[in-house]
C-alpha atoms as a PDB file:
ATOM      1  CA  UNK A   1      18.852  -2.363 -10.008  1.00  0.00           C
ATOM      2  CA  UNK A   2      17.401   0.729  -8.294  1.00  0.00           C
ATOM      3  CA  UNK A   3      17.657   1.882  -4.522  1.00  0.00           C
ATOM      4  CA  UNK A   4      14.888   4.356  -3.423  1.00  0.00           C
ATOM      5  CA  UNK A   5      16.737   7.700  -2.000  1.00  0.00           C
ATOM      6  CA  UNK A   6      15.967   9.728   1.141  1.00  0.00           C
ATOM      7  CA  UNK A   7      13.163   8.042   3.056  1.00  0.00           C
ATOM      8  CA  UNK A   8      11.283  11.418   3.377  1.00  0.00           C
ATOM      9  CA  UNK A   9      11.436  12.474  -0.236  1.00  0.00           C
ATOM     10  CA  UNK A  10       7.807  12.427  -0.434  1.00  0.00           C
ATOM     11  CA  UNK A  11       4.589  12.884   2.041  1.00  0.00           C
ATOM     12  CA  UNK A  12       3.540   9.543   2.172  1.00  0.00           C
ATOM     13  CA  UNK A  13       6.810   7.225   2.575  1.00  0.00           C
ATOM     14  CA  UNK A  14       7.272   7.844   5.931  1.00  0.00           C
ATOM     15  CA  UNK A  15       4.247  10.193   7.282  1.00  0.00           C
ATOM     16  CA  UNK A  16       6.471  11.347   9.673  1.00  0.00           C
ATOM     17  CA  UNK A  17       6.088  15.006   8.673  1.00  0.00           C
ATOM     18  CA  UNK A  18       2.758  15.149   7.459  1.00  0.00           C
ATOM     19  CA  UNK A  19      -0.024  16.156   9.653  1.00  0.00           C
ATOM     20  CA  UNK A  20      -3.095  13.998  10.636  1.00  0.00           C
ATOM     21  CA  UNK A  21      -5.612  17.134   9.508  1.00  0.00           C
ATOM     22  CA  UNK A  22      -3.713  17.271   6.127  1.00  0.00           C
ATOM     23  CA  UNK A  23      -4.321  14.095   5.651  1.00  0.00           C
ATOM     24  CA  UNK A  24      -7.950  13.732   6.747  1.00  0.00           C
ATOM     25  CA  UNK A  25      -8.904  16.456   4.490  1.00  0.00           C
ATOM     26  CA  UNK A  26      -8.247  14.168   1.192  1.00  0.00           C
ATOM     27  CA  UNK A  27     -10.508  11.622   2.699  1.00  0.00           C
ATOM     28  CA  UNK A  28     -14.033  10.754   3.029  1.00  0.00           C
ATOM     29  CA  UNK A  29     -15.932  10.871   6.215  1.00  0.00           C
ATOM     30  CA  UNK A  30     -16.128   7.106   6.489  1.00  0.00           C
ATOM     31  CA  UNK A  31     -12.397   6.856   5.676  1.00  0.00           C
ATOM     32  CA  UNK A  32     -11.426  10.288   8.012  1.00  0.00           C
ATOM     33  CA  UNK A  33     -12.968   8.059  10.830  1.00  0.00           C
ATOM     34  CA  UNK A  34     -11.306   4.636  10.323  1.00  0.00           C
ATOM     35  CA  UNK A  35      -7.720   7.010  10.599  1.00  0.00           C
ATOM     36  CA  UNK A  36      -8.999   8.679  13.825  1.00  0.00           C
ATOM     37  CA  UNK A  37      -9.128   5.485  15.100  1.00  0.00           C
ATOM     38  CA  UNK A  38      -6.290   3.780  14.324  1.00  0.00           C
ATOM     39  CA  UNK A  39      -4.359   7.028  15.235  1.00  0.00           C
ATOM     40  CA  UNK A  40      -6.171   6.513  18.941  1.00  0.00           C
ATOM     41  CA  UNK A  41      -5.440   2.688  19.163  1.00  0.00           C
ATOM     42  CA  UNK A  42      -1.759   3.701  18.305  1.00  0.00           C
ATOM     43  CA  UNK A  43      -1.226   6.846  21.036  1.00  0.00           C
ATOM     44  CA  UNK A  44      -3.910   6.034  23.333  1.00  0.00           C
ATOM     45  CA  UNK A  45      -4.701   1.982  23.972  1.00  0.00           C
ATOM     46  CA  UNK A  46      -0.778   1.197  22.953  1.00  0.00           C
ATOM     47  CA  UNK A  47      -2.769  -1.363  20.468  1.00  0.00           C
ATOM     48  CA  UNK A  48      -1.243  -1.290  17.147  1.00  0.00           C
ATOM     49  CA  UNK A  49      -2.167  -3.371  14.502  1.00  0.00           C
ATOM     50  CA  UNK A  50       0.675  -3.555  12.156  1.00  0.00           C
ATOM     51  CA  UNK A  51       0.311  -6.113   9.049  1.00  0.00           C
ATOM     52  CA  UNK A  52       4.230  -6.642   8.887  1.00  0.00           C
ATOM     53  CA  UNK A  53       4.710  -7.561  12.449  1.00  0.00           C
ATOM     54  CA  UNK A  54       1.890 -10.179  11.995  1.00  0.00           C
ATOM     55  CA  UNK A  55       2.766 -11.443   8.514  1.00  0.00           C
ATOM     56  CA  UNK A  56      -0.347 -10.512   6.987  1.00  0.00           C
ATOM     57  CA  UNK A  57      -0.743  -9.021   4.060  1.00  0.00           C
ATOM     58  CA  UNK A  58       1.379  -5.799   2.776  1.00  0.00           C
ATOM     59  CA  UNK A  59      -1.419  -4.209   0.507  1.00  0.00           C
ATOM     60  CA  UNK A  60      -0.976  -2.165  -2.434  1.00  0.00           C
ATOM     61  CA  UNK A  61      -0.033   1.274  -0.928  1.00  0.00           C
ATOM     62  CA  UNK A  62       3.024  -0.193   1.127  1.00  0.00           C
ATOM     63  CA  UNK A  63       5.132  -0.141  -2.340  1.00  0.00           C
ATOM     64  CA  UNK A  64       5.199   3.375  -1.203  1.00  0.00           C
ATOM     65  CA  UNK A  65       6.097   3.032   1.788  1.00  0.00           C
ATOM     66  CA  UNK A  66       9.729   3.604   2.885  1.00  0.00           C
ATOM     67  CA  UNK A  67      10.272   0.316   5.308  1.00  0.00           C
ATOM     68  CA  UNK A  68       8.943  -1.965   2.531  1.00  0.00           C
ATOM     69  CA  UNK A  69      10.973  -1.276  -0.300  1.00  0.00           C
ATOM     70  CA  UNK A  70      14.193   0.562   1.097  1.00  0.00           C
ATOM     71  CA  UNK A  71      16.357  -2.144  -0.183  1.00  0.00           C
ATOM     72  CA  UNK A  72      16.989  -2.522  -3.886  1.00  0.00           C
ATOM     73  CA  UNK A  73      14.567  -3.339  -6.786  1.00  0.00           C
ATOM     74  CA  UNK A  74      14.968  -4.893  -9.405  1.00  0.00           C
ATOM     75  CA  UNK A  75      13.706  -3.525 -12.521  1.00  0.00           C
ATOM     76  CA  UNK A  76      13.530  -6.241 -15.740  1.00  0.00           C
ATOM     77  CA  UNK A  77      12.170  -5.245 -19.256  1.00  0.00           C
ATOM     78  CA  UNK A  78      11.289  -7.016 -22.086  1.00  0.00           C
ATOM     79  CA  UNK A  79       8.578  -6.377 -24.665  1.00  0.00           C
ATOM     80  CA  UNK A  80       5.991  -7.342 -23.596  1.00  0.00           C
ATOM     81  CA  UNK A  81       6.142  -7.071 -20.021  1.00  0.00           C
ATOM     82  CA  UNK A  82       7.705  -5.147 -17.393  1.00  0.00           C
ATOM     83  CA  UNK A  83       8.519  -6.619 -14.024  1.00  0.00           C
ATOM     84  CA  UNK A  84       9.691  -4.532 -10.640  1.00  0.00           C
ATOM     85  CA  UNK A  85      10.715  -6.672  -7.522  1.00  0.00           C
ATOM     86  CA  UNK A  86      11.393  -5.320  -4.004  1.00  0.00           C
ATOM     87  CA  UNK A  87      10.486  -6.051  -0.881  1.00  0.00           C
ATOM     88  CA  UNK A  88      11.709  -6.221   2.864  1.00  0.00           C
ATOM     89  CA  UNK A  89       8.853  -7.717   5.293  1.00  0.00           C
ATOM     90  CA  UNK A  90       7.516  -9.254   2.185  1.00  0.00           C
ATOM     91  CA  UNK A  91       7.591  -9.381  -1.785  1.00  0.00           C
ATOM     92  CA  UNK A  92       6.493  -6.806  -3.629  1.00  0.00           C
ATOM     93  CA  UNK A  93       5.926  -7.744  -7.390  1.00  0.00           C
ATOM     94  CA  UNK A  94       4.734  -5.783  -9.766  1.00  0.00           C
ATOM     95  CA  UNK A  95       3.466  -7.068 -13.654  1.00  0.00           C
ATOM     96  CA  UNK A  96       3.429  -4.423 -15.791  1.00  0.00           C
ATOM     97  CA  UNK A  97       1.539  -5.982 -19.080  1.00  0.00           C
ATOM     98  CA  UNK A  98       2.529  -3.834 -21.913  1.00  0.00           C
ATOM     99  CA  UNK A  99      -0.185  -3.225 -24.951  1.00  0.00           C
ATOM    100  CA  UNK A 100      -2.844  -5.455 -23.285  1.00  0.00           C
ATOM    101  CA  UNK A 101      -5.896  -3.766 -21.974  1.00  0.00           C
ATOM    102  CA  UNK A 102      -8.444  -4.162 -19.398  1.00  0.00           C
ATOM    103  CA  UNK A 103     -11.840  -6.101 -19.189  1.00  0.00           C
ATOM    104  CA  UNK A 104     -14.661  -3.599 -18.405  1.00  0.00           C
ATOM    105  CA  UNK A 105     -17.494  -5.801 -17.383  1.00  0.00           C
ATOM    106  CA  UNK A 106     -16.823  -6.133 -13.379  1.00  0.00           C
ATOM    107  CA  UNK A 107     -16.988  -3.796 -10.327  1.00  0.00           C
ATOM    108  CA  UNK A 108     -13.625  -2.221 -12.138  1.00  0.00           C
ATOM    109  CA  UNK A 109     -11.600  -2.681 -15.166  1.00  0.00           C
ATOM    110  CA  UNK A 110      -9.164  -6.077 -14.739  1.00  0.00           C
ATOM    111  CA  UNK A 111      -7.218  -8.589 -16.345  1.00  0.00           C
ATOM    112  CA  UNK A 112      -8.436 -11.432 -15.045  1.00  0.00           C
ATOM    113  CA  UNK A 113     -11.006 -12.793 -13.091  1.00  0.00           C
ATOM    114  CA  UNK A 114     -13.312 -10.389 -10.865  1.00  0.00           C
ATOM    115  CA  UNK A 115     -11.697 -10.585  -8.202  1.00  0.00           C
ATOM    116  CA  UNK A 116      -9.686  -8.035  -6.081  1.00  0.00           C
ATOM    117  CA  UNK A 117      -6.404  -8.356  -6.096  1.00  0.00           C
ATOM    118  CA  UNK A 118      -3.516  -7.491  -3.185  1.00  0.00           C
ATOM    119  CA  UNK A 119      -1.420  -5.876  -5.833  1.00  0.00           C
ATOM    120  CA  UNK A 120      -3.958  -5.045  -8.311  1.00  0.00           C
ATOM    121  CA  UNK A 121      -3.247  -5.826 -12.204  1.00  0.00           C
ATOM    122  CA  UNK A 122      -1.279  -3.526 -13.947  1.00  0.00           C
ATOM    123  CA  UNK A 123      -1.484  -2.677 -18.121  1.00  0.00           C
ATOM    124  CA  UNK A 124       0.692  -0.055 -19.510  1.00  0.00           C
ATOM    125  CA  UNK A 125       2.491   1.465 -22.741  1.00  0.00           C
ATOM    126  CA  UNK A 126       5.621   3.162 -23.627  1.00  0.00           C
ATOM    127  CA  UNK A 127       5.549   7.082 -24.262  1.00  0.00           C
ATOM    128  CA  UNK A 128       9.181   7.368 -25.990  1.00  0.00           C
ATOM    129  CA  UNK A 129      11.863   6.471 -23.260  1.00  0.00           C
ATOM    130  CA  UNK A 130       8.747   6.673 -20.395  1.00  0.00           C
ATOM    131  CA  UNK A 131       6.633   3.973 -19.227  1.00  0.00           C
ATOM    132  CA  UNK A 132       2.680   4.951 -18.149  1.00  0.00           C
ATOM    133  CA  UNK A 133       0.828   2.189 -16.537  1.00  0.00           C
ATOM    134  CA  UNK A 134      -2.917   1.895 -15.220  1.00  0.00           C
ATOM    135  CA  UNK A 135      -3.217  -0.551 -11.892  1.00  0.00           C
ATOM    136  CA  UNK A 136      -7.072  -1.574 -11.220  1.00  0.00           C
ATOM    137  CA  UNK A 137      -8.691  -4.530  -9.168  1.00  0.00           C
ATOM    138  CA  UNK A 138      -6.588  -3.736  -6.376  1.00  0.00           C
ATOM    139  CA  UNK A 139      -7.870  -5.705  -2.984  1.00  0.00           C
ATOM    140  CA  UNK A 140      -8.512  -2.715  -0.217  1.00  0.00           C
ATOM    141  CA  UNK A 141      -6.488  -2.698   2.679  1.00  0.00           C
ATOM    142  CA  UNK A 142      -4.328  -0.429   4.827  1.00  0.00           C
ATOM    143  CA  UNK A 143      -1.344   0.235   6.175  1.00  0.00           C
ATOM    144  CA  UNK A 144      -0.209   1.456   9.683  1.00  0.00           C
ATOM    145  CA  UNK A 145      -0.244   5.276  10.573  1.00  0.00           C
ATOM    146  CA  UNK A 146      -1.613   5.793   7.356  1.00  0.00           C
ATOM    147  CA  UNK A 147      -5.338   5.671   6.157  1.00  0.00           C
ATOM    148  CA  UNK A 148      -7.017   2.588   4.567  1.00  0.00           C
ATOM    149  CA  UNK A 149      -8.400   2.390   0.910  1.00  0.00           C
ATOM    150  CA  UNK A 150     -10.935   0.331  -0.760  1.00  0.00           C
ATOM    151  CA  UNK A 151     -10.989  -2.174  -3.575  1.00  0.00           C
ATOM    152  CA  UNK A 152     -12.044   0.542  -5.823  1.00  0.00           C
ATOM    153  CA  UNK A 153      -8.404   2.395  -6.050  1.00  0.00           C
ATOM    154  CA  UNK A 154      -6.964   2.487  -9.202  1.00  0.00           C
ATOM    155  CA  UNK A 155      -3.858   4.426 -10.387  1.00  0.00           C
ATOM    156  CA  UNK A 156      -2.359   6.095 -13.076  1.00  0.00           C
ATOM    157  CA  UNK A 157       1.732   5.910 -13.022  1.00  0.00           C
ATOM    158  CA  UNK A 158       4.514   7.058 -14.924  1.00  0.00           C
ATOM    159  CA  UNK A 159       8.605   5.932 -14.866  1.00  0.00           C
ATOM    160  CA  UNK A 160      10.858   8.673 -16.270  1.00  0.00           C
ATOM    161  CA  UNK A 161      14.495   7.786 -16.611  1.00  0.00           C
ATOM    162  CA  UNK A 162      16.555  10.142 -15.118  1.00  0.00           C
ATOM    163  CA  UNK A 163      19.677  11.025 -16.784  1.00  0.00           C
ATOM    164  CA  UNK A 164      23.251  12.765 -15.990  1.00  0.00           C
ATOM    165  CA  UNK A 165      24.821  15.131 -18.967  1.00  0.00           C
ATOM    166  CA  UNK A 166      26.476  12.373 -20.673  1.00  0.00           C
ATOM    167  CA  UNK A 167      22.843  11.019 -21.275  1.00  0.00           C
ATOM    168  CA  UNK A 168      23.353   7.803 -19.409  1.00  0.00           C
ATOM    169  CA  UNK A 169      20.403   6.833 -16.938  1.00  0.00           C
ATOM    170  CA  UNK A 170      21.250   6.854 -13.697  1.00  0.00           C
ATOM    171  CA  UNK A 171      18.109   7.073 -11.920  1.00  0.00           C
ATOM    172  CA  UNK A 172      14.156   6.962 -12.107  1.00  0.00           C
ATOM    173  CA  UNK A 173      11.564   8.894 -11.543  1.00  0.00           C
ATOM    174  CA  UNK A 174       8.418   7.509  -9.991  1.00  0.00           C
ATOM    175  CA  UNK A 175       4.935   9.611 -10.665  1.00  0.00           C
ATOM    176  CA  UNK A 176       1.927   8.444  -9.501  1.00  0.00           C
ATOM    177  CA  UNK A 177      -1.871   9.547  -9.098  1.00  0.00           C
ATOM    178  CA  UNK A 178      -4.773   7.170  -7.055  1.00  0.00           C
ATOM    179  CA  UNK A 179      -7.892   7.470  -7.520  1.00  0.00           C
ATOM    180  CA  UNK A 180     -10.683   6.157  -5.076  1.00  0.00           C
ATOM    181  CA  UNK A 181     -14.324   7.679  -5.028  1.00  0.00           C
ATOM    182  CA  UNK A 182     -14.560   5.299  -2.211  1.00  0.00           C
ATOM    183  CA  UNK A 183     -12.209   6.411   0.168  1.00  0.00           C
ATOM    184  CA  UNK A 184     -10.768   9.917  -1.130  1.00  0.00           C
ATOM    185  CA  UNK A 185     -12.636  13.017  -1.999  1.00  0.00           C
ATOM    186  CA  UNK A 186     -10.006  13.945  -4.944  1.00  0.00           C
ATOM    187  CA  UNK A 187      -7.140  12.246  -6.473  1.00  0.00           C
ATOM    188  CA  UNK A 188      -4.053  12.271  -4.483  1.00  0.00           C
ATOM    189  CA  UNK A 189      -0.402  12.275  -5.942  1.00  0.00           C
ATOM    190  CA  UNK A 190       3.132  10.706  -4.861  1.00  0.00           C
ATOM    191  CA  UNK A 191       6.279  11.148  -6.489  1.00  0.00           C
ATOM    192  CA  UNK A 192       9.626   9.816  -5.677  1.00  0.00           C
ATOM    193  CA  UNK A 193      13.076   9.155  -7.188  1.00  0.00           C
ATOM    194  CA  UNK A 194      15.313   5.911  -7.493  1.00  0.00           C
ATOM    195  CA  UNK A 195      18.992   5.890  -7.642  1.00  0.00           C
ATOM    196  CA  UNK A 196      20.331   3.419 -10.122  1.00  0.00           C
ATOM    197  CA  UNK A 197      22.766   1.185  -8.063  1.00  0.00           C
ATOM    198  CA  UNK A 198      23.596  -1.649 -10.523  1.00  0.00           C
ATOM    199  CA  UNK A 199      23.215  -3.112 -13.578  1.00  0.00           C
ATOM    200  CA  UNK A 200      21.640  -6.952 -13.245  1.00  0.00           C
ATOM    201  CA  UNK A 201      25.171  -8.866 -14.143  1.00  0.00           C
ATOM    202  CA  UNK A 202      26.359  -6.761 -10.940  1.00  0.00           C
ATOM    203  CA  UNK A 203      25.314  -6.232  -7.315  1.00  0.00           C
ATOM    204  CA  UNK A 204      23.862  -8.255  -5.054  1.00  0.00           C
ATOM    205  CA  UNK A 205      20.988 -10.382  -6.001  1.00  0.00           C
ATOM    206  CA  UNK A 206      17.156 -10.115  -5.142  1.00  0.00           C
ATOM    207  CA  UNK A 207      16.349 -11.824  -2.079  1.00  0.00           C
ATOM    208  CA  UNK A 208      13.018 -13.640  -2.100  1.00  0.00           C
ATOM    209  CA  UNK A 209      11.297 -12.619   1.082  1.00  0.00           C
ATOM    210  CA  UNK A 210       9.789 -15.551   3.319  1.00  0.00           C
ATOM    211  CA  UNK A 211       7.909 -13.847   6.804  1.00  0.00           C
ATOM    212  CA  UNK A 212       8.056 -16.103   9.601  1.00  0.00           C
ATOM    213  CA  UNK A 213       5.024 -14.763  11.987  1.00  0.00           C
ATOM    214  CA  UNK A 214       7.164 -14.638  15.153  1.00  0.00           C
ATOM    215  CA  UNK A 215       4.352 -12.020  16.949  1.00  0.00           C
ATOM    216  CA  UNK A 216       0.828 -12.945  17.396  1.00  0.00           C
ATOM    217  CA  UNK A 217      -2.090 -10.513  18.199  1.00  0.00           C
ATOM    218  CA  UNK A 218      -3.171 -12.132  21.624  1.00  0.00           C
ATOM    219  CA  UNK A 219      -6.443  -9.967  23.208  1.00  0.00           C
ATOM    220  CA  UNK A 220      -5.657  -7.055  20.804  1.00  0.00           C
ATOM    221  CA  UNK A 221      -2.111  -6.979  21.690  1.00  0.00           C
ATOM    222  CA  UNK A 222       1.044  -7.371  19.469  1.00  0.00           C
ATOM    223  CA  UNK A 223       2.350 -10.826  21.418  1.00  0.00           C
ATOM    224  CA  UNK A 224       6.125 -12.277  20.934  1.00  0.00           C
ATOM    225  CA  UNK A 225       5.539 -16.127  21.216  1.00  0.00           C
ATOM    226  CA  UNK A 226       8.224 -18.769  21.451  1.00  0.00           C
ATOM    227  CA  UNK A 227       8.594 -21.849  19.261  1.00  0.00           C
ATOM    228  CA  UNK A 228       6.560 -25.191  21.241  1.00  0.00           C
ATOM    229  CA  UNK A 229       4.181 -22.221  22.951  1.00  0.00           C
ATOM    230  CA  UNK A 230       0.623 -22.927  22.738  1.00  0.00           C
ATOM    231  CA  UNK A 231      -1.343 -19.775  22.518  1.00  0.00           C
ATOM    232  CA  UNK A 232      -5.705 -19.072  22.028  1.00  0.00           C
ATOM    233  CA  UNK A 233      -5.829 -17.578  18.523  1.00  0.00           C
ATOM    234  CA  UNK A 234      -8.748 -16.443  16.869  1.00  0.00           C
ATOM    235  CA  UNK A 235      -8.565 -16.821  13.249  1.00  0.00           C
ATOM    236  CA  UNK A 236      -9.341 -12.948  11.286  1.00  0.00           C
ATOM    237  CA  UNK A 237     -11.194 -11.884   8.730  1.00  0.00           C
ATOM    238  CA  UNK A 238      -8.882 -10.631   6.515  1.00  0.00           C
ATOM    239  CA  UNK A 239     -11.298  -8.466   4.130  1.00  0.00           C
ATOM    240  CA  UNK A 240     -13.394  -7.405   6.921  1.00  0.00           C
ATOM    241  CA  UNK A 241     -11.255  -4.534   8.569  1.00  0.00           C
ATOM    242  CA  UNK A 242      -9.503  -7.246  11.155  1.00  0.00           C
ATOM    243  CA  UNK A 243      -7.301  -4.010  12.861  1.00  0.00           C
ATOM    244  CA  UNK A 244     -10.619  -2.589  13.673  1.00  0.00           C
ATOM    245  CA  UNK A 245     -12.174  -5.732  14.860  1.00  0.00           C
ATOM    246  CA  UNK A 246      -9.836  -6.089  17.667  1.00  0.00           C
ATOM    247  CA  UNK A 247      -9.553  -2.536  18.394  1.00  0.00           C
ATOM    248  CA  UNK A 248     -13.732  -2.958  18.901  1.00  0.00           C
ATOM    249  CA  UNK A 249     -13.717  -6.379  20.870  1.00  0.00           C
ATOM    250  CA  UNK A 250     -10.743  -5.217  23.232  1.00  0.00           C
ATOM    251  CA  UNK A 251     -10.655  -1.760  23.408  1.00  0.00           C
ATOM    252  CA  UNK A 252     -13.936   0.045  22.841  1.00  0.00           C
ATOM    253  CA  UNK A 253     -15.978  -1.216  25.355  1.00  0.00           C
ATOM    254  CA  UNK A 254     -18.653   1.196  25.726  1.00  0.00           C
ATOM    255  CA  UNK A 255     -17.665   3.708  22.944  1.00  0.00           C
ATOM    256  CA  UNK A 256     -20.075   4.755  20.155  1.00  0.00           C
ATOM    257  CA  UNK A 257     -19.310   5.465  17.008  1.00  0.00           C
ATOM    258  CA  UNK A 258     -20.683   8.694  15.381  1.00  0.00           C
ATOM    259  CA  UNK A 259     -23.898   8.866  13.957  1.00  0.00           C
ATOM    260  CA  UNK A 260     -24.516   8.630  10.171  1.00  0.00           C
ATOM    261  CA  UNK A 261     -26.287  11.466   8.718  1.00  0.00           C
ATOM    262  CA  UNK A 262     -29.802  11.081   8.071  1.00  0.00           C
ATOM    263  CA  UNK A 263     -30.798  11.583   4.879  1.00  0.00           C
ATOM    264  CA  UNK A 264     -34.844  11.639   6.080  1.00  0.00           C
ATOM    265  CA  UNK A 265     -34.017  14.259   8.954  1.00  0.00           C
ATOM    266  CA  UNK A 266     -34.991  18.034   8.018  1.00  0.00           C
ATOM    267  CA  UNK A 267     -34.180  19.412  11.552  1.00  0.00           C
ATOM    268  CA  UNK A 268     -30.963  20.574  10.153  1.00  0.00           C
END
């Protein structure tokens, strides 16, 4: 069992102390202005759309996220396949199939079928006492004050133990590198540390996360609603951007969106 550590030991758990221009700069222009926007709808219309609070969803990137997985995770091994469980607003499971490898006849390499995935599929192999593992076919998504990614994002990871002088693990260290030509203009790169709390004959046991939508997005607005309350919902699209669909129908009322270079003009 393994409990993340300080909830700002890295850029992206928390974004609370990175800036918005850092951040635009790793991403594409299409990407920089999906950000701007949600960064507007959350300071400017009071109109966030956060997936947790409506029980859609987590997406891929929120395993990196410090509200998501600040409890324990569980961590099980056996020879052919790694698992890692955490989760707070929802589960977060991770397959890590060791020695298989990837089908390369689809939009991206995959294990199964050719379809996206929310938490991508994961292959890997052991270096000595690390573990590197390649996640593809991950379903694009996003998560709140940070910026989206698309269905093309694949990673490259590596688990470290981290040991004390008597040679005994007592921790982990988490490296990883995503890579989307999609939605970033290079690579970007997150590493973090776990603290090893237990061993899995000890502690307290992995909680299997159920989310009960309690809050309903009513005209673009994060809505508590009350058992026997009858509400008008409109059903989302949930691959079509949905946060962005609302901000548009509710919000941006005669706004235009910036024009897409021309790739016929030769004014410039």
């Amino acid at each position: 069992m393994y409990a993340p550590g300080n909830i700002f030991d890295n850029w992206y758990s928390f974004m609370a102390q990175t800036q918005f221009p850092t951040v635009l700069s790793l991403l594409t222009p299409e990407y920089q202005t999906r950000l701007v926007q949600d960064a507007y709808h959350q300071g400017n219309t009071n109109a966030p759309q956060w997936v947790s609070q409506y029980c859609w969803p987590e997406g891929f990137m929120r395993r990196w996220y410090a509200f998501s997985i600040q409890f324990t995770q569980q961590v099980v091994v056996s020879p052919s396949l790694v698992q890692i469980m955490a989760g707070v607003a929802d589960n977060f499971i991770t397959n890590i199939h060791v020695g298989r490898k990837f089908r390369m006849d689809g939009n991206v390499p995959r294990l199964g079928p050719d379809v996206p995935r929310w938490m991508g599929e994961t292959i890997g192999f052991w270096d000595k006492d690390a573990l590197i593992t390649w996640t593809s076919n991950i379903q694009g998504w996003s998560a709140h004050g940070a910026f989206e990614f698309s269905s093309k994002m694949q990673t490259i990871e590596i688990y470290t133990p981290i040991r004390d002088a008597q040679q005994q693990v007592i921790g982990l260290n988490h490296e990883a590198v995503f890579y989307d030509p999609e939605a970033f203009v290079e690579p970007i790169r997150i590493i973090r540390n776990y603290q090893k709390s237990s061993t899995l004959d000890a502690g307290d046991p992995i909680q299997y996360i159920k989310c009960i939508p309690t809050i309903m997005p009513v005209k673009g607005h994060a809505t508590a609603v009350a058992p026997g309350q009858v509400i008008e919902y409109e059903v989302p699209d949930m691959y079509g951007g949905p946060w962005a669909k609302m901000w548009e129908k509710y919000f941006e009322q005669g706004m235009q969106k910036p024009k897409e270079d021309d790739i016929f003009d030769f004014s410039k």
